[in-house]
PDB file of N, CA and C in Angstrom:
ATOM      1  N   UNK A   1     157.045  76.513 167.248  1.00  0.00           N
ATOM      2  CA  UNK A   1     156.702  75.321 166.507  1.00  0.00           C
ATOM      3  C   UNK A   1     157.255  74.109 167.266  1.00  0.00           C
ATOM      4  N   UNK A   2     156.336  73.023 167.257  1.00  0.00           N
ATOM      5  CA  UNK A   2     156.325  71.775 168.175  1.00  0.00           C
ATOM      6  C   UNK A   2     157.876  71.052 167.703  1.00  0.00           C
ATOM      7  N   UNK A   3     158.521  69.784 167.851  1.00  0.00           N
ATOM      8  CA  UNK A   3     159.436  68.491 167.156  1.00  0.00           C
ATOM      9  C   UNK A   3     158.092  67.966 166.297  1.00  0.00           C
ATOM     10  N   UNK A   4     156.971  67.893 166.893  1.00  0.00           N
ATOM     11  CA  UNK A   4     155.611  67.189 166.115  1.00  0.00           C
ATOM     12  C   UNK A   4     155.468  68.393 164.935  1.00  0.00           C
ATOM     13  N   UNK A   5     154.855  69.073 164.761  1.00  0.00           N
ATOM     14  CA  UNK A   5     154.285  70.093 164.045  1.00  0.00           C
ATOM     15  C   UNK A   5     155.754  70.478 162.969  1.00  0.00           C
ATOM     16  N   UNK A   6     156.814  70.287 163.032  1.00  0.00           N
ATOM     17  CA  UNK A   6     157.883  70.066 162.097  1.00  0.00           C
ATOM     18  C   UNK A   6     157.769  68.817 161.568  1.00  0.00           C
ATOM     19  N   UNK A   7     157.640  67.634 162.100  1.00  0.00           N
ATOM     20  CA  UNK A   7     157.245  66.594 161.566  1.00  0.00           C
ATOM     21  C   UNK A   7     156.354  66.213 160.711  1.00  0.00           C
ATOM     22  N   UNK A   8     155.547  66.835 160.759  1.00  0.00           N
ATOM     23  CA  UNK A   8     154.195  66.843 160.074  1.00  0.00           C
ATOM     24  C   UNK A   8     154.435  67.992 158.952  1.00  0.00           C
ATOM     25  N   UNK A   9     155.169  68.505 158.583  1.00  0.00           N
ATOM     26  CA  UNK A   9     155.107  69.534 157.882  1.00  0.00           C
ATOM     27  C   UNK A   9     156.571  68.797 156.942  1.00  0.00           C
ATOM     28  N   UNK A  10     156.931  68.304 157.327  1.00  0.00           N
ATOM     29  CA  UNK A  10     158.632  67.505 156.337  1.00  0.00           C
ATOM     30  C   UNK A  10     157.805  65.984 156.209  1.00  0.00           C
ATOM     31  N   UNK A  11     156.828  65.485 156.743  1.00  0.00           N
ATOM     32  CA  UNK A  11     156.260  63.886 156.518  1.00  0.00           C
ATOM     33  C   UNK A  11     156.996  63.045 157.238  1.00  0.00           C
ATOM     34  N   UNK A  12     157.485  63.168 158.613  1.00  0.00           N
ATOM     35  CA  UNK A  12     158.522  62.507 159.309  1.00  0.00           C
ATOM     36  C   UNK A  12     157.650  61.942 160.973  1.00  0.00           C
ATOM     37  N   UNK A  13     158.378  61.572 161.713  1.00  0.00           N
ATOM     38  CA  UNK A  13     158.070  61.624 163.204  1.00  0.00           C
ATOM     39  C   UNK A  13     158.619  62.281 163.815  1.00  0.00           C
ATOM     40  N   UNK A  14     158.098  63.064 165.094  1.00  0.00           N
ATOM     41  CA  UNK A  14     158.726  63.682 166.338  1.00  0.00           C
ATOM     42  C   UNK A  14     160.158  63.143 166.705  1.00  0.00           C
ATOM     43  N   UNK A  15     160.293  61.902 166.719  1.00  0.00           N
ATOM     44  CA  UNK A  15     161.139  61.388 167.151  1.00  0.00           C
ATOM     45  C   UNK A  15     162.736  61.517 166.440  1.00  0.00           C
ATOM     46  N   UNK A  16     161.901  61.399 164.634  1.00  0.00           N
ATOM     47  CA  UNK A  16     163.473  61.366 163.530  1.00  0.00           C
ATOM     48  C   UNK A  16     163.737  63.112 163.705  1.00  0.00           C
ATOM     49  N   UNK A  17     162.790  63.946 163.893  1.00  0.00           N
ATOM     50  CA  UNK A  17     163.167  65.710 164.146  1.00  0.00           C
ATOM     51  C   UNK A  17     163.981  65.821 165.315  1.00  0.00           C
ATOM     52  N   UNK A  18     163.619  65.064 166.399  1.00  0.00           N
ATOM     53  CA  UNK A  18     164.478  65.708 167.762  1.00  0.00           C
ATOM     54  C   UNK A  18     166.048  64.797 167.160  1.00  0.00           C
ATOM     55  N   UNK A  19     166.099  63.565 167.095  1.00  0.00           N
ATOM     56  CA  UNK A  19     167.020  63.166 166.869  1.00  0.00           C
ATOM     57  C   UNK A  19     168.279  64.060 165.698  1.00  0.00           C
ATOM     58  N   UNK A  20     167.546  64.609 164.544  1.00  0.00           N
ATOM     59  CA  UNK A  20     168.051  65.529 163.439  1.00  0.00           C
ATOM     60  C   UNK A  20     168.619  66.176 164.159  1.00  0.00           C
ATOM     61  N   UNK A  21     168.247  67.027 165.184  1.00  0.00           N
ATOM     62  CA  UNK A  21     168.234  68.177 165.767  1.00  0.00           C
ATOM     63  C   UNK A  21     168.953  68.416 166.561  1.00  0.00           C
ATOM     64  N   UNK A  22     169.151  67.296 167.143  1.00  0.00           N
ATOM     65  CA  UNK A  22     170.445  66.808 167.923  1.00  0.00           C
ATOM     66  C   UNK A  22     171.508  66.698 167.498  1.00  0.00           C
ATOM     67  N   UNK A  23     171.665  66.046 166.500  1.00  0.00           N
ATOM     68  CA  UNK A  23     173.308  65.795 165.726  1.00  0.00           C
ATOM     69  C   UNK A  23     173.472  67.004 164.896  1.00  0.00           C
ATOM     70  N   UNK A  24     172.695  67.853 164.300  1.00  0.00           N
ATOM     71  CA  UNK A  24     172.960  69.275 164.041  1.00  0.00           C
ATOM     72  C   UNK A  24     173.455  69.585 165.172  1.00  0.00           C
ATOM     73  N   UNK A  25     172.955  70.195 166.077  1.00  0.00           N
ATOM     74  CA  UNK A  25     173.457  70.725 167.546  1.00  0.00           C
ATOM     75  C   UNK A  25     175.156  70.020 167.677  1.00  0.00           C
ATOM     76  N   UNK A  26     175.516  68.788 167.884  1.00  0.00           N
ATOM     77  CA  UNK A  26     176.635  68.472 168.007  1.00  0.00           C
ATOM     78  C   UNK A  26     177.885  68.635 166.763  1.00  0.00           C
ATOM     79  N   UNK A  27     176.989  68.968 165.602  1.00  0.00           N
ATOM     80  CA  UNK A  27     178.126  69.099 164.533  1.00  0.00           C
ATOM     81  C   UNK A  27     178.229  70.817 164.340  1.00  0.00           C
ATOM     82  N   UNK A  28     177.681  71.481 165.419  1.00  0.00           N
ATOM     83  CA  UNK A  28     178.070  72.770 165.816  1.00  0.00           C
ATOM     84  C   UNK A  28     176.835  73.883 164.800  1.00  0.00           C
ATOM     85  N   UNK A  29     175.670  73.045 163.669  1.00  0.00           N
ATOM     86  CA  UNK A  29     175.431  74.018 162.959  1.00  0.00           C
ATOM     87  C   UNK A  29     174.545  74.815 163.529  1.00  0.00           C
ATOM     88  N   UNK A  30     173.845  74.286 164.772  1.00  0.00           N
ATOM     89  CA  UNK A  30     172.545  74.497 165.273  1.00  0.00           C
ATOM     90  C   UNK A  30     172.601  74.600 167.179  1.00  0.00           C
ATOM     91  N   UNK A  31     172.263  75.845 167.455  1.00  0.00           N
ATOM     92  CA  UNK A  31     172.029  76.001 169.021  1.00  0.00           C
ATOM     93  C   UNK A  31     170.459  75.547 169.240  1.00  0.00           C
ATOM     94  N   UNK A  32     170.598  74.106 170.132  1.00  0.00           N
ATOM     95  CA  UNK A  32     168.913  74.268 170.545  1.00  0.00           C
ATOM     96  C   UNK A  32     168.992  75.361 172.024  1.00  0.00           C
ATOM     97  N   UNK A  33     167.926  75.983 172.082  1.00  0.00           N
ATOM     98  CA  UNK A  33     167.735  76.931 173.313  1.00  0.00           C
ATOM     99  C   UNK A  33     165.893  76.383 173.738  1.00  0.00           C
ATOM    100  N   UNK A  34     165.833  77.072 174.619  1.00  0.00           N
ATOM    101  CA  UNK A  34     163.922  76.572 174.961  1.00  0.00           C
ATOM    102  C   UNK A  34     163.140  77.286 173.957  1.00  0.00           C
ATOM    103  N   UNK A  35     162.767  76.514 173.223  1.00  0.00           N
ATOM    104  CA  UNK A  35     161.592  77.283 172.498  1.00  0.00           C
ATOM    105  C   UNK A  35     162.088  77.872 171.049  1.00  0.00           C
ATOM    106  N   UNK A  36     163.599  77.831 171.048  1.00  0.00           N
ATOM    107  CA  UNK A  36     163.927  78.826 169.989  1.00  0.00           C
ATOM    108  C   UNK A  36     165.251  77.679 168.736  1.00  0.00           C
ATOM    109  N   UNK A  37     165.558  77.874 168.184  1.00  0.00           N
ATOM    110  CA  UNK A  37     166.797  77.384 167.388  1.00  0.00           C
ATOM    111  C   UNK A  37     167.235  78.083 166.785  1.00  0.00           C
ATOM    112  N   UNK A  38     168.753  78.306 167.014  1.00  0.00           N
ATOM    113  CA  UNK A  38     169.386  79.800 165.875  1.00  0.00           C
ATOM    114  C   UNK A  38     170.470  78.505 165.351  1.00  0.00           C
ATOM    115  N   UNK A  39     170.907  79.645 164.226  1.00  0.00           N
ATOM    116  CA  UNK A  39     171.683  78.729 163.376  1.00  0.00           C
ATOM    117  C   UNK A  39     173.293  79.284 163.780  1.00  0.00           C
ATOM    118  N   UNK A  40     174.318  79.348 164.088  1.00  0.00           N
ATOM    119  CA  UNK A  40     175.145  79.641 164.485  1.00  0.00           C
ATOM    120  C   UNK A  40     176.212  78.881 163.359  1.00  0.00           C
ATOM    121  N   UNK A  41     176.117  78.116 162.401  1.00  0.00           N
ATOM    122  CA  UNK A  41     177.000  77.910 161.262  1.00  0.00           C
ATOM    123  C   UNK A  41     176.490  77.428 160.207  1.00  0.00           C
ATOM    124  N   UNK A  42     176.049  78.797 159.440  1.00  0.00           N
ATOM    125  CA  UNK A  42     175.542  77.986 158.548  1.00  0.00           C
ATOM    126  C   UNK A  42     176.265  77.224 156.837  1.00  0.00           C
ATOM    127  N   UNK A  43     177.681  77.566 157.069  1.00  0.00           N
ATOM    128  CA  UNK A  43     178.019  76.010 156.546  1.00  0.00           C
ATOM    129  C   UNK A  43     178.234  74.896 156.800  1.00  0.00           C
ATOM    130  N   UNK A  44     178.133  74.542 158.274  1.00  0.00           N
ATOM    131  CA  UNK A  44     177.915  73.156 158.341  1.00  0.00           C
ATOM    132  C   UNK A  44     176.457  72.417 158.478  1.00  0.00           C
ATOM    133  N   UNK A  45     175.693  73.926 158.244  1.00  0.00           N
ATOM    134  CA  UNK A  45     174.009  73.347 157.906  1.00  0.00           C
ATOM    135  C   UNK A  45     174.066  73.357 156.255  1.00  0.00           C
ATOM    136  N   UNK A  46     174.690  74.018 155.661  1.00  0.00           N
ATOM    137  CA  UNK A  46     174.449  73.531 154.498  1.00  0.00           C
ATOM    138  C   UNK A  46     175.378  71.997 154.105  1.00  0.00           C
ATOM    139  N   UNK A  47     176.379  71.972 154.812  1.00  0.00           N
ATOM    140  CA  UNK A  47     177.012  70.823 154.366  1.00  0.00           C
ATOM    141  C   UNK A  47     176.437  69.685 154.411  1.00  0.00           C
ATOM    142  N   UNK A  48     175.258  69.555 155.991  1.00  0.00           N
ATOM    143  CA  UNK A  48     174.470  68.477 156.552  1.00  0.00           C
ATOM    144  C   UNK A  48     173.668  68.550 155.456  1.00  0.00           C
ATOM    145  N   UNK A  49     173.255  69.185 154.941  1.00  0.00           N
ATOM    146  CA  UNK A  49     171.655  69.073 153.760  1.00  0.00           C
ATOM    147  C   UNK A  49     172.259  68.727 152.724  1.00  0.00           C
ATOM    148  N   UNK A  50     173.501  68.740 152.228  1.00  0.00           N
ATOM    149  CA  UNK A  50     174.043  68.358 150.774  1.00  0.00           C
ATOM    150  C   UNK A  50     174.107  66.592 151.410  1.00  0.00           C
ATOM    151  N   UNK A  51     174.724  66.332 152.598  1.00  0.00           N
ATOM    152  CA  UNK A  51     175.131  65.117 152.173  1.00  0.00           C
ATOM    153  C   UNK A  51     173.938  64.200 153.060  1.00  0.00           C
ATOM    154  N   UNK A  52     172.563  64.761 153.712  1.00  0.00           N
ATOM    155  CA  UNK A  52     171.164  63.881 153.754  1.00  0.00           C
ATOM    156  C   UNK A  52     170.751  63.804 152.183  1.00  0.00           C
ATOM    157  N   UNK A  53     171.325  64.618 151.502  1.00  0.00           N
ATOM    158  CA  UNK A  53     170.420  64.856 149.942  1.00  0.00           C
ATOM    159  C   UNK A  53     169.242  65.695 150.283  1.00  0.00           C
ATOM    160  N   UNK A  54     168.947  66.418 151.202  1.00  0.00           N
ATOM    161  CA  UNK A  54     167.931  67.444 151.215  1.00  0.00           C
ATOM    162  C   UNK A  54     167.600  68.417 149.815  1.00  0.00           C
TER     163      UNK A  54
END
């Protein structure tokens, strides 16, 4: 799945997904790899979604 084709599926831009995706990655919840994303903590992915208000 594309940064676009996630975008389009949450009502966002390519641009606000890679950026998301990024500061996940640095707050440790999220490994980007090519092609793939694993979650490697997922309480600090749930912590990120409590306090966007997801």
């Amino acid at each position: 799945m594309t940064h676009q084709e996630i975008a389009t599926m949450v009502g966002s831009v390519r641009e606000v997904v890679q950026r998301s995706l990024k500061e996940l990655e640095r707050a440790g919840a999220i490994k980007l790899e090519r092609a793939r994303i694993s979650i490697v903590n997922i309480d600090a992915l749930e912590r990120f979604s409590e306090e966007e208000g997801v």
